[in-house]
N, C-alpha and C. Protein backbone atom coordinates (compact mmCIF):
# COMPACT_ATOMS: atom_id res chain seq x y z
N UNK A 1 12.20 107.47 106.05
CA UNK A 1 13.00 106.37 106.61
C UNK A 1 12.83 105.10 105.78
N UNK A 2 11.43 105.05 105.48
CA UNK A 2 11.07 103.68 104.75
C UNK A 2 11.58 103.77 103.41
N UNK A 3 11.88 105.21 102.70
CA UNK A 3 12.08 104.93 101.26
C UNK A 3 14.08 104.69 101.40
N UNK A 4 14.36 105.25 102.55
CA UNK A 4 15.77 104.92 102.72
C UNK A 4 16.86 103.57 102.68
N UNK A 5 14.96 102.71 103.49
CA UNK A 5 15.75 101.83 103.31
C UNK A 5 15.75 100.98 101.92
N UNK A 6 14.55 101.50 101.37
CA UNK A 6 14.13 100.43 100.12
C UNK A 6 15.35 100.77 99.10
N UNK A 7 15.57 102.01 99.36
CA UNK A 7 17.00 102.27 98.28
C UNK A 7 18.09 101.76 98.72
N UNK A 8 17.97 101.55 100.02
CA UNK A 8 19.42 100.38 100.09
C UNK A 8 19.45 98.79 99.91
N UNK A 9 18.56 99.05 100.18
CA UNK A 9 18.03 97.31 99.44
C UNK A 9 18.24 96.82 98.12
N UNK A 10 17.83 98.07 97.70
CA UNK A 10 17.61 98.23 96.23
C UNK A 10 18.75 98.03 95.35
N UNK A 11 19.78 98.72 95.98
CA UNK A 11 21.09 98.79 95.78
C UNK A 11 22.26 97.90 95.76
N UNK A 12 21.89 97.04 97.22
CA UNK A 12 22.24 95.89 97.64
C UNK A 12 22.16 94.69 96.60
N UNK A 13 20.41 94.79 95.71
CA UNK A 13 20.15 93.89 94.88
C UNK A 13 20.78 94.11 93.51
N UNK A 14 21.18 95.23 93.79
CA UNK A 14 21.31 95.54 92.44
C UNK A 14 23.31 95.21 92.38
N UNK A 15 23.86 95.47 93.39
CA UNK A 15 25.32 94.79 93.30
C UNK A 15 24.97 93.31 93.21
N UNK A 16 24.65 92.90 93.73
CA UNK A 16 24.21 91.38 93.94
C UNK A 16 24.18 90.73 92.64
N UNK A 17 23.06 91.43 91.65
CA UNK A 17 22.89 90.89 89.87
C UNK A 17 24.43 91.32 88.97
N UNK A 18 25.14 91.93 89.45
CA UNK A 18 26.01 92.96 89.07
C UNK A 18 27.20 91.97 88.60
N UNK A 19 27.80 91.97 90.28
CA UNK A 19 28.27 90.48 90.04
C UNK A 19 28.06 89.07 89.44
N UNK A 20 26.93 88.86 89.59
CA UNK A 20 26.38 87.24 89.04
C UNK A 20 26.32 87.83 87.60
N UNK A 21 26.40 88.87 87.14
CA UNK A 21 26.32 88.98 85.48
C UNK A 21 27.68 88.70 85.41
N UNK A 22 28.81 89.49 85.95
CA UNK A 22 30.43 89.82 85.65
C UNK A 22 30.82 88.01 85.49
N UNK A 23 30.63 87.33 86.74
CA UNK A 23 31.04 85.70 87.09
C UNK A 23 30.49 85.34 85.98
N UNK A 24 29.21 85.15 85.59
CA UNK A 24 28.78 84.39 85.03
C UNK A 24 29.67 84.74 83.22
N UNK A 25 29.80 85.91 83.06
CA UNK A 25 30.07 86.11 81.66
C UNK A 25 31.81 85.57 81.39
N UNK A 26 32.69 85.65 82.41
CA UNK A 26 33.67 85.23 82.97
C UNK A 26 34.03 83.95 82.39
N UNK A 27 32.51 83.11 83.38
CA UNK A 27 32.74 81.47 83.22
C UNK A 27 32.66 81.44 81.72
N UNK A 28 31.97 81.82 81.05
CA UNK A 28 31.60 81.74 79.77
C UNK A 28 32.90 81.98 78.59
N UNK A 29 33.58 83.52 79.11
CA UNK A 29 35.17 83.45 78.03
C UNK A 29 35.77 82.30 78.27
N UNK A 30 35.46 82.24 79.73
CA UNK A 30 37.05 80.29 80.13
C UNK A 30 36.52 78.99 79.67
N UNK A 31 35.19 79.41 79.61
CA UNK A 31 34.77 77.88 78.91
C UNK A 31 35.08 78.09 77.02
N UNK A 32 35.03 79.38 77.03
CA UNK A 32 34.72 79.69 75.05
C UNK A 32 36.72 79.10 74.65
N UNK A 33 37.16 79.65 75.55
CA UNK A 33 38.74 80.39 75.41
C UNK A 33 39.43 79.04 75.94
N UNK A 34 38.92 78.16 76.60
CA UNK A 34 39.81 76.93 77.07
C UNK A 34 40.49 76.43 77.75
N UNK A 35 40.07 77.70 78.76
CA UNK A 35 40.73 78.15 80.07
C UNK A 35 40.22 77.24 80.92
N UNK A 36 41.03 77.15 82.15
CA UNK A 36 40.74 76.00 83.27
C UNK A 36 41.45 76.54 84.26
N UNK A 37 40.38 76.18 85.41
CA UNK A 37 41.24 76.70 86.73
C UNK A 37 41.32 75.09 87.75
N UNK A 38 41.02 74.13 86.82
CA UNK A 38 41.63 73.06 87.17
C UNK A 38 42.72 72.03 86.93
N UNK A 39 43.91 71.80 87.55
CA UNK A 39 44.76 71.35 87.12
C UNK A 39 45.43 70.10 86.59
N UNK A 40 44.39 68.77 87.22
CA UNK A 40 43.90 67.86 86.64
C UNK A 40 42.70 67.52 86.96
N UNK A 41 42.18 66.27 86.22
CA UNK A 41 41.03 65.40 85.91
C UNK A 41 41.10 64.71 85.35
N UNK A 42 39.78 63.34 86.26
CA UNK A 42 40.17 62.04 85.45
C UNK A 42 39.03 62.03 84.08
N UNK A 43 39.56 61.72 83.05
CA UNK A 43 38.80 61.84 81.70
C UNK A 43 38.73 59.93 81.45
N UNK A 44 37.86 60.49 80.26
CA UNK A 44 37.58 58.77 79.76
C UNK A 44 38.75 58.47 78.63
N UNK A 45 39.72 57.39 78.65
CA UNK A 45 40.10 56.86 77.70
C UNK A 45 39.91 56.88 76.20
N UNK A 46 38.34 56.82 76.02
CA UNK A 46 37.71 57.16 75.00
C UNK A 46 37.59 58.49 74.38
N UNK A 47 37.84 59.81 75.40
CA UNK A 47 37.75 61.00 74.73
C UNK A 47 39.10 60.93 74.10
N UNK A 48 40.05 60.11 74.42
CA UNK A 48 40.92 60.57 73.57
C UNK A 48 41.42 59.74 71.88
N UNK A 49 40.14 58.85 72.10
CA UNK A 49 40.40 58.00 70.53
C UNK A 49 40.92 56.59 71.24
N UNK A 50 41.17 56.45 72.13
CA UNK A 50 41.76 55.07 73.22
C UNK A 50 40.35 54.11 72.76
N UNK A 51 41.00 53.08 72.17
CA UNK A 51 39.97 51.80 72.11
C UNK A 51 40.52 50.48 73.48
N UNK A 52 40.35 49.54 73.02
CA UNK A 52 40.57 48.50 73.71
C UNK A 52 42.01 48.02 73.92
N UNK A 53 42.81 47.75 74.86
CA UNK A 53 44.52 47.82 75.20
C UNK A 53 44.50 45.79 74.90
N UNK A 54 45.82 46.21 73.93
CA UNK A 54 46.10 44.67 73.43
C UNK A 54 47.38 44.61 73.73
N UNK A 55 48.08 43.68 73.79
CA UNK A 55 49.66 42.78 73.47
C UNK A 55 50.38 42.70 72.29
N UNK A 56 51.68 43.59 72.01
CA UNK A 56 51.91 43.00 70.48
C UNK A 56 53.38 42.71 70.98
N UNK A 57 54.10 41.80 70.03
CA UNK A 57 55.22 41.18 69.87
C UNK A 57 55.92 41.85 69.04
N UNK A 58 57.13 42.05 68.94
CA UNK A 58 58.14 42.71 68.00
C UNK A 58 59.25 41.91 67.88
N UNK A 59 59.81 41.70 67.14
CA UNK A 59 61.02 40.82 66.79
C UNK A 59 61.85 41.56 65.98
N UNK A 60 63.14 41.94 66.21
CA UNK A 60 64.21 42.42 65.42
C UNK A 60 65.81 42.48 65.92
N UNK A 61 66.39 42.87 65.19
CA UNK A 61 68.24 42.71 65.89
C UNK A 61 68.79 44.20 65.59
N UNK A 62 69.17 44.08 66.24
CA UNK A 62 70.46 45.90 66.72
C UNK A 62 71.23 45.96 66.22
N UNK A 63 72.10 46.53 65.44
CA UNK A 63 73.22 46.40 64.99
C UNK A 63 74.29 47.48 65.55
N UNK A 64 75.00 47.60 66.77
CA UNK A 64 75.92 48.60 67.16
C UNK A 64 77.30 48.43 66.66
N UNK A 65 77.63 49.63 65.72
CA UNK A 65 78.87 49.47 64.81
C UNK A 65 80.19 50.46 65.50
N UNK A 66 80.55 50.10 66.19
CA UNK A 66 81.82 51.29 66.85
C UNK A 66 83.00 51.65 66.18
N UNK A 67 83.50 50.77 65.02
CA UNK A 67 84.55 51.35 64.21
C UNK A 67 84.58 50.38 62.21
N UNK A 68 85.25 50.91 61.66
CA UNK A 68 85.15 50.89 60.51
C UNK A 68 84.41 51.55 59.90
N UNK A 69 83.88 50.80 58.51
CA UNK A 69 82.34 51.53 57.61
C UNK A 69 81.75 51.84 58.47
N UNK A 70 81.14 53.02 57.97
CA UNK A 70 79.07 53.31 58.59
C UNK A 70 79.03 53.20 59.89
N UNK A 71 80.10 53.80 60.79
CA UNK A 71 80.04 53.70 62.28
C UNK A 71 78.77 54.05 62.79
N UNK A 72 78.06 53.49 63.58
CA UNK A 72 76.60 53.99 64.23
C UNK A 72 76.68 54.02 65.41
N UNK A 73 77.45 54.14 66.25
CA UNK A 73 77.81 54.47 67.82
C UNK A 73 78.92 54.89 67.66
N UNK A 74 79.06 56.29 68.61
CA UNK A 74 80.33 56.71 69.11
C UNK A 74 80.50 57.19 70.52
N UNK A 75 81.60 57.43 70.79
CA UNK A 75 81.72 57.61 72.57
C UNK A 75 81.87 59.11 72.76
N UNK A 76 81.22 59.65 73.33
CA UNK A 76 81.37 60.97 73.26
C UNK A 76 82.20 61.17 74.85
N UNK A 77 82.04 60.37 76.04
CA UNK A 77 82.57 60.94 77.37
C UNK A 77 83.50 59.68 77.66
N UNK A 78 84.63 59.64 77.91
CA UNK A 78 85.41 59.21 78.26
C UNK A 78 85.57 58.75 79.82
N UNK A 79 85.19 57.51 80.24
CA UNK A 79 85.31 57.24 81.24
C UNK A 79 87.24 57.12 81.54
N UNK A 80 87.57 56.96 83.61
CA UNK A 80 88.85 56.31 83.75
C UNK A 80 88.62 55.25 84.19
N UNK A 81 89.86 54.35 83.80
CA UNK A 81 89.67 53.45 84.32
C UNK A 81 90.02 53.15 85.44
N UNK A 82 89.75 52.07 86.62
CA UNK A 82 89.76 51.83 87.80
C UNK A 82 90.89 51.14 88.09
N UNK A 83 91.21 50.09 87.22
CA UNK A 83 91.88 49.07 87.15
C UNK A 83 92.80 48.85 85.87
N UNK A 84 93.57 48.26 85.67
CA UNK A 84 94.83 48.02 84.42
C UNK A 84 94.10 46.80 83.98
N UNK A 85 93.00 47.35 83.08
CA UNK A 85 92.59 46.38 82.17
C UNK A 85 92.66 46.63 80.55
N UNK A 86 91.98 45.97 79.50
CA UNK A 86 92.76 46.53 77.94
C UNK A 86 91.55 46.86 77.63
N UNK A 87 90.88 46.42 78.41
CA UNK A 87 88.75 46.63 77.59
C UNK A 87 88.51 47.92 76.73
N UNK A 88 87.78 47.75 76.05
CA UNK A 88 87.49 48.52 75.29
C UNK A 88 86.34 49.61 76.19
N UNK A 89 85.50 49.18 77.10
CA UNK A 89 84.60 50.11 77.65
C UNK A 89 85.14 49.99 78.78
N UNK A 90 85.07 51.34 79.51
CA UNK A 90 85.45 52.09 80.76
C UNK A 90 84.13 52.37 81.64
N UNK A 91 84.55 52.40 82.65
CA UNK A 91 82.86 52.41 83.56
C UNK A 91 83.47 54.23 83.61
N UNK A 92 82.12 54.67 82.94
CA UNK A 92 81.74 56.39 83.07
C UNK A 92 81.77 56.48 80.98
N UNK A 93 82.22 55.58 80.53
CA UNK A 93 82.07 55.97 78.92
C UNK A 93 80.63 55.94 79.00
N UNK A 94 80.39 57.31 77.81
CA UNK A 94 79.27 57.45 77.29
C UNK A 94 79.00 57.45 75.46
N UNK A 95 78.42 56.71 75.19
CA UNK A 95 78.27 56.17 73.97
C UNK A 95 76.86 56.69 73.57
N UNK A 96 76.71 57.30 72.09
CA UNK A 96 75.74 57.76 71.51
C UNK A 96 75.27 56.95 69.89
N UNK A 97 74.20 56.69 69.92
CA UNK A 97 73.84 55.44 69.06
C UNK A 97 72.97 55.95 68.38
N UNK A 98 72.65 55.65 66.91
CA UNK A 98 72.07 55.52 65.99
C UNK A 98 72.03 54.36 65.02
N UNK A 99 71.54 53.05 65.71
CA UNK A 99 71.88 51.96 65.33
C UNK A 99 70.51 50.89 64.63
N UNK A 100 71.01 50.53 63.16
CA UNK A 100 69.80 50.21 62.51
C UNK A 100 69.11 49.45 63.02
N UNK A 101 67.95 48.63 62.89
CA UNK A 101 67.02 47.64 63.16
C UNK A 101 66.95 46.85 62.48
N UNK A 102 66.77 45.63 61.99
CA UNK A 102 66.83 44.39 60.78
C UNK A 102 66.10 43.62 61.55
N UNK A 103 64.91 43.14 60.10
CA UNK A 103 64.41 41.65 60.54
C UNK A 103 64.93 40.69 60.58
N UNK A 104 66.60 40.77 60.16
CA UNK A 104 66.92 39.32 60.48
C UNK A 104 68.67 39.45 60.82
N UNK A 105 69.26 38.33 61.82
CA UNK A 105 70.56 38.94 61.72
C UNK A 105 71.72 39.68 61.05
N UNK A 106 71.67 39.51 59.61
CA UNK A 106 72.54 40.38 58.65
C UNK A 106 71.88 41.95 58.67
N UNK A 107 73.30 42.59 58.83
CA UNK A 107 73.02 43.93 58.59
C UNK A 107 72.45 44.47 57.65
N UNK A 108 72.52 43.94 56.67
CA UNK A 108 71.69 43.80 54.73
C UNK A 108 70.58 44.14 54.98
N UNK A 109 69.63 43.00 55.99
CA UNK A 109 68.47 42.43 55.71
C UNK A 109 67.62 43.72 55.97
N UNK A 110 66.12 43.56 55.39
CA UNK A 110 65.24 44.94 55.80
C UNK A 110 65.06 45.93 56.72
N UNK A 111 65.25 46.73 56.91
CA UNK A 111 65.48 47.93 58.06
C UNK A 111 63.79 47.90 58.60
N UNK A 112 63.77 47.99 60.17
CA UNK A 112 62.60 48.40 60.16
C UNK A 112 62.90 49.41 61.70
N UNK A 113 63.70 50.37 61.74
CA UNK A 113 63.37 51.20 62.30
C UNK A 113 65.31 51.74 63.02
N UNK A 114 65.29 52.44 63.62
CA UNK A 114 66.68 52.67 64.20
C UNK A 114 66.61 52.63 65.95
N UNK A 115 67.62 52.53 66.26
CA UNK A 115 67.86 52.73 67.81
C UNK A 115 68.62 53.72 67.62
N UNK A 116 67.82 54.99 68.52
CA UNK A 116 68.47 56.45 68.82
C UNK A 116 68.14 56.69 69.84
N UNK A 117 69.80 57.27 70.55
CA UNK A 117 69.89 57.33 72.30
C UNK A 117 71.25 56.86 72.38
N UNK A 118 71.69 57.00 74.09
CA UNK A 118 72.60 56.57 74.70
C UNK A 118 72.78 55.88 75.51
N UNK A 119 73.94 54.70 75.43
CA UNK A 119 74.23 54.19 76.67
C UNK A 119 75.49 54.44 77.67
N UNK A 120 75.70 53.82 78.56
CA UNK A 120 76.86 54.27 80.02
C UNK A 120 76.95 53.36 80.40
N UNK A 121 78.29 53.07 80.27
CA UNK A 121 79.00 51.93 81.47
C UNK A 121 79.05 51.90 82.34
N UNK A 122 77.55 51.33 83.34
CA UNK A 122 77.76 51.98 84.30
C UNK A 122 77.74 50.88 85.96
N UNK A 123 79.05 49.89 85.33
CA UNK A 123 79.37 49.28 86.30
C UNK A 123 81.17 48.93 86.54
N UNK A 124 81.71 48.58 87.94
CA UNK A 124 82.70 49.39 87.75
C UNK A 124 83.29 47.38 88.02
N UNK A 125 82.50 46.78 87.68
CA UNK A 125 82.98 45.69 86.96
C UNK A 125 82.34 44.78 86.27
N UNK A 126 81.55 44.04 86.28
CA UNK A 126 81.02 43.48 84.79
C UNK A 126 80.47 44.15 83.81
N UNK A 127 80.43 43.91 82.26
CA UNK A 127 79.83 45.19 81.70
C UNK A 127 78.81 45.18 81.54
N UNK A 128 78.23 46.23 82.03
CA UNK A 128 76.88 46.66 82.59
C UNK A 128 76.56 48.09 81.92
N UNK A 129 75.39 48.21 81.24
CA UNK A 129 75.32 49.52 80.62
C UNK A 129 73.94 49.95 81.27
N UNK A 130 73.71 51.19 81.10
CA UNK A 130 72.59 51.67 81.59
C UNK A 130 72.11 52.46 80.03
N UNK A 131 70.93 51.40 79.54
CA UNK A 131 70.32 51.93 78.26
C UNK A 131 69.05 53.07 78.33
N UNK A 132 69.33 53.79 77.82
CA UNK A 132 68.51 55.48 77.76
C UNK A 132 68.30 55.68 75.98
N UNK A 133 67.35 54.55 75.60
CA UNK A 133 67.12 54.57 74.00
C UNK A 133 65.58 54.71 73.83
N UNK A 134 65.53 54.89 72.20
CA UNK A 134 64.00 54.94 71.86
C UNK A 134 64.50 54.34 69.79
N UNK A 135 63.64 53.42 69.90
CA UNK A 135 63.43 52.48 68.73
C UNK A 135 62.34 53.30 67.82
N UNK A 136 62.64 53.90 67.25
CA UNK A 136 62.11 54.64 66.17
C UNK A 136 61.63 53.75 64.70
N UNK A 137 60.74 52.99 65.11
CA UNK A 137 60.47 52.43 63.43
C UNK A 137 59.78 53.04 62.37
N UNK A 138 60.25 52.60 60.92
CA UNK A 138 59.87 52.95 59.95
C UNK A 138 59.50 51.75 59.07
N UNK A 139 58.38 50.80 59.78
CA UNK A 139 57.60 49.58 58.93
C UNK A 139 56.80 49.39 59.16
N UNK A 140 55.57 49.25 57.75
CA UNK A 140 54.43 49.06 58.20
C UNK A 140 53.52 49.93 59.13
N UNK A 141 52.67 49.14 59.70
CA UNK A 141 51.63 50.16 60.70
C UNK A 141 52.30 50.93 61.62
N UNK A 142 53.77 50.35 62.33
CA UNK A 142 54.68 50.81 63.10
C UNK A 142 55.61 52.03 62.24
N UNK A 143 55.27 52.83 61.45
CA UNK A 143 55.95 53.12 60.57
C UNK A 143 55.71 55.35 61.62
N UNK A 144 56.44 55.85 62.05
CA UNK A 144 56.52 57.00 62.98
C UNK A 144 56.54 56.82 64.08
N UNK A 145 55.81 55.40 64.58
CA UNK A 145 55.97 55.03 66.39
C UNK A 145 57.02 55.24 67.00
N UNK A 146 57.14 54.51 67.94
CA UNK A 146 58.86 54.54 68.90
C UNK A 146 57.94 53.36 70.05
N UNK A 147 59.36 53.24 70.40
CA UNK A 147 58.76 52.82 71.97
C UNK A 147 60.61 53.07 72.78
N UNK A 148 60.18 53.35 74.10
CA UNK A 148 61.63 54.26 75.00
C UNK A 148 61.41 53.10 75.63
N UNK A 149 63.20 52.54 75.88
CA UNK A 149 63.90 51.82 77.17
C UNK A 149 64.38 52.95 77.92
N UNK A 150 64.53 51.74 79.15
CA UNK A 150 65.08 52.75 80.22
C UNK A 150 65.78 51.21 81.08
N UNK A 151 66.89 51.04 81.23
CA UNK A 151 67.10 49.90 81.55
C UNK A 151 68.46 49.86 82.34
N UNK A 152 68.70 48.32 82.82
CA UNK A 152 70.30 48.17 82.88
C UNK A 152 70.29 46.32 81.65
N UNK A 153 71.49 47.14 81.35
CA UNK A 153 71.77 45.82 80.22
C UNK A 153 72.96 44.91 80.44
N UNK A 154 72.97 43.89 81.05
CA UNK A 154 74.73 43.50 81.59
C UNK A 154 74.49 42.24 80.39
N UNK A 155 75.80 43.04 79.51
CA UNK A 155 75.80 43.00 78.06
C UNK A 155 76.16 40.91 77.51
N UNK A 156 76.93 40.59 78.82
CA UNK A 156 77.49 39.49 78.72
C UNK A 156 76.51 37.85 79.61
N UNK A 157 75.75 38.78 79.60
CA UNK A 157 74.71 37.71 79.90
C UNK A 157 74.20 37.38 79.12
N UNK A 158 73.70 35.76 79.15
CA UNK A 158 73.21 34.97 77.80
C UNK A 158 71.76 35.66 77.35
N UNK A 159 70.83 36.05 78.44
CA UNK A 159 68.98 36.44 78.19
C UNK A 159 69.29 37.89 79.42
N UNK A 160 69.03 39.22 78.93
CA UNK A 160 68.31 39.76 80.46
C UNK A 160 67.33 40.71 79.64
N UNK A 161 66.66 41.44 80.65
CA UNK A 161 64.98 42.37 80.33
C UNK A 161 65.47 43.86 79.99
N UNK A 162 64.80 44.33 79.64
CA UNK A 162 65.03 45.92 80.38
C UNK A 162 63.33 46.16 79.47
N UNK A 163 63.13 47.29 80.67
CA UNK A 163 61.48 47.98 80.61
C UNK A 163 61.29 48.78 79.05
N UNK A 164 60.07 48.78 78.85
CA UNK A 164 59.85 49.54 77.91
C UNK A 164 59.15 50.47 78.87
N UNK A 165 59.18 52.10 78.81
CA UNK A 165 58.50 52.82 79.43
C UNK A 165 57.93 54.03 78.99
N UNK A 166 57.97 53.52 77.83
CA UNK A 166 56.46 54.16 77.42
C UNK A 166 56.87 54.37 75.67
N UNK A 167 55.89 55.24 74.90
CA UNK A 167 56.07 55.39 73.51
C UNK A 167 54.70 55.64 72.79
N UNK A 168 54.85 56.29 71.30
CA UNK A 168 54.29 57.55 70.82
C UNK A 168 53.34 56.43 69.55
N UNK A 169 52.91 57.61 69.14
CA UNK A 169 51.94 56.65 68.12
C UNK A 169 51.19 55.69 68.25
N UNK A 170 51.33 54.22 67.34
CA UNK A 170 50.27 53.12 68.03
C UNK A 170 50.44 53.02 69.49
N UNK A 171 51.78 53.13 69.87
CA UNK A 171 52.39 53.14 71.19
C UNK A 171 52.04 53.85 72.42
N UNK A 172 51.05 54.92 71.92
CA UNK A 172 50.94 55.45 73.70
C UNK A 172 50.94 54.59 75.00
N UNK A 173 50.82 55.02 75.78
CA UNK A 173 50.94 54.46 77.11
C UNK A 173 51.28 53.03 77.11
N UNK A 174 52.37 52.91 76.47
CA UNK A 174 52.92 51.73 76.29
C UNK A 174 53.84 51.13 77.67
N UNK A 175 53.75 50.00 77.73
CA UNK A 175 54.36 49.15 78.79
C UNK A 175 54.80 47.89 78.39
N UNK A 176 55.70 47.74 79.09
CA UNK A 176 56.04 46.05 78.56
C UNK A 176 57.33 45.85 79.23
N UNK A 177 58.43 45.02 78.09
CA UNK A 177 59.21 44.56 78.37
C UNK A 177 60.19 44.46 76.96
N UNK A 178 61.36 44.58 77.08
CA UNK A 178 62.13 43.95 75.75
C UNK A 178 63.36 42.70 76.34
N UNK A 179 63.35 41.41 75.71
CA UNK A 179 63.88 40.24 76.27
C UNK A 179 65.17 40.15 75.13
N UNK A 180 66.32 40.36 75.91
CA UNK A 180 67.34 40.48 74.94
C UNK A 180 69.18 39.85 74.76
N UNK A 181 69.06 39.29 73.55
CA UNK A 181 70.13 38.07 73.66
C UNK A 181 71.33 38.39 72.64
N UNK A 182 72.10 38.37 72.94
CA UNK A 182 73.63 38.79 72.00
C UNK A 182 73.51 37.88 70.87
N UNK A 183 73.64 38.18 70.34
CA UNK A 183 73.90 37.35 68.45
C UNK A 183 75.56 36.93 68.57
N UNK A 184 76.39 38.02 68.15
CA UNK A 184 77.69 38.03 68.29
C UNK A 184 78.24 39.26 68.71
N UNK A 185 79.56 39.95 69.37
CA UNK A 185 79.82 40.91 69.97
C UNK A 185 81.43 40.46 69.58
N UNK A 186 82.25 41.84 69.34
CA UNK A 186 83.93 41.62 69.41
C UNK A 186 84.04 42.98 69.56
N UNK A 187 85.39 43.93 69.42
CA UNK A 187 85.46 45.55 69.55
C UNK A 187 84.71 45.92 68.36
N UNK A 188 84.90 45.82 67.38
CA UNK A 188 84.09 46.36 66.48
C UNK A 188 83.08 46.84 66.33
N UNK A 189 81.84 45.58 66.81
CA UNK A 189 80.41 45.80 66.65
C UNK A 189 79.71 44.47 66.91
N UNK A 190 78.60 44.90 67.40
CA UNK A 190 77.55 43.71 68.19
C UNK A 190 76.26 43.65 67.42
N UNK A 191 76.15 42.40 67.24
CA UNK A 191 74.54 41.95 66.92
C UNK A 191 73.79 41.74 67.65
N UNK A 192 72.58 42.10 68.56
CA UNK A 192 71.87 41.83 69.60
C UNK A 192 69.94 41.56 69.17
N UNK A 193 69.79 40.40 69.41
CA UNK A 193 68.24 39.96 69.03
C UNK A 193 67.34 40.51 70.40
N UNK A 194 66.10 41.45 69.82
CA UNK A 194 64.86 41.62 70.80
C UNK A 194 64.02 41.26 70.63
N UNK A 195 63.26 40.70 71.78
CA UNK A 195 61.89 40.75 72.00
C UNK A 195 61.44 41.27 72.36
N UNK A 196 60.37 41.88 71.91
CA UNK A 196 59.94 42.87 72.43
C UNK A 196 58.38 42.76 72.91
N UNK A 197 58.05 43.17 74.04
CA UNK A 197 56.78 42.37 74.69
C UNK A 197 55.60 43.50 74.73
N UNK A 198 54.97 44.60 75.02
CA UNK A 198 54.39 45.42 74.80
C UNK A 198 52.55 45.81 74.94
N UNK A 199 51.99 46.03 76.23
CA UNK A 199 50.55 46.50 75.99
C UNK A 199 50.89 47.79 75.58
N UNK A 200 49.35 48.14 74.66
CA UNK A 200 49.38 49.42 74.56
C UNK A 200 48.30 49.40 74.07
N UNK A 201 47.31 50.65 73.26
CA UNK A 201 46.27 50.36 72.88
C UNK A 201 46.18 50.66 71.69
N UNK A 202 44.71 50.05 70.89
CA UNK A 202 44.50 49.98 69.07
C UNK A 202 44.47 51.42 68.70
């Protein structure tokens, strides 16, 4: 009776190590292999190369060209119109942009990056666009970055904002603001000056 039970005991202990070998060797491929059975966690800033979060300023002008030379916006969706007006934008047009960057109002002057993305007219009376862009520069330290709007732009106002919400390179977890003022505008093509306001980190 007594050796009956020691062999079930025995047995018992011996599934017992059996398992804790299988788990344990387990944890060991998911830790080797990179596996996770967790779906988030808060990490340090620092594991990822994140130093100290600063403020930078950007200054440059847009150049959106809709007809003649070197067109850099075109309308791909055709809004109707509501009303018997002659305007050139329709609330529901959708416009697709690839529009240079310059340090200074002339289209000439040094390129430092493009605006690529779209905007939508998307008011069904003052013109009001809803900007869905990302500023791709190619200057200096900013030279592969971006930083993405996401905005409304009511084009005929003297100053308005739209968010920066987020962007790549020096730019990660970028936030801010871009503060933005018409140069000159006719059907053709518009000159538009930004500021651009921006934390993000070194």
């Amino acid at each position: 009776m007594l050796a009956s039970v020691l062999k079930t005991q025995s047995f018992i202990i011996f599934l017992i190590l059996f398992f804790i070998t299988i788990i344990t060797s387990f944890s060991r491929l998911t830790v080797a292999y990179g596996y996770s059975e967790v779906f988030g966690k808060y990490i340090s800033p620092s594991s990822l190369g994140l130093k100290r979060e600063k403020l930078s300023h950007l200054h440059f002008y847009l150049h959106d060209v809709l007809s003649g030379k070197n067109v850099t916006g075109i309308r791909v969706v055709d809004g109707k119109p509501l009303t018997n007006h002659s305007s050139q934008f329709i609330f529901g047009d959708v416009y697709v942009i690839d529009d240079p960057l310059t340090i200074e109002p002339d289209i000439n002057s040094k390129t430092v990056g493009k605006a690529q993305g779209t905007y939508t007219v998307a008011s069904q009376g003052e013109l009001s666009l809803l900007m869905v862009t990302n500023f791709a520069f190619t200057e200096g330290k900013y030279n592969g970055s971006s930083l993405s709007v996401l905005g409304r732009n009511e084009v005929l106002s003297t100053v308005r904002e739209m968010p920066i919400v987020g962007g790549s390179g020096v730019f990660r977890f970028a936030r801010g603001y871009a503060q933005v003022r018409t140069q000159s505008i006719n059907q053709a093509r518009a000159i538009v000056e930004y500021n651009v306001f921006v934390f993000h980190y070194r």
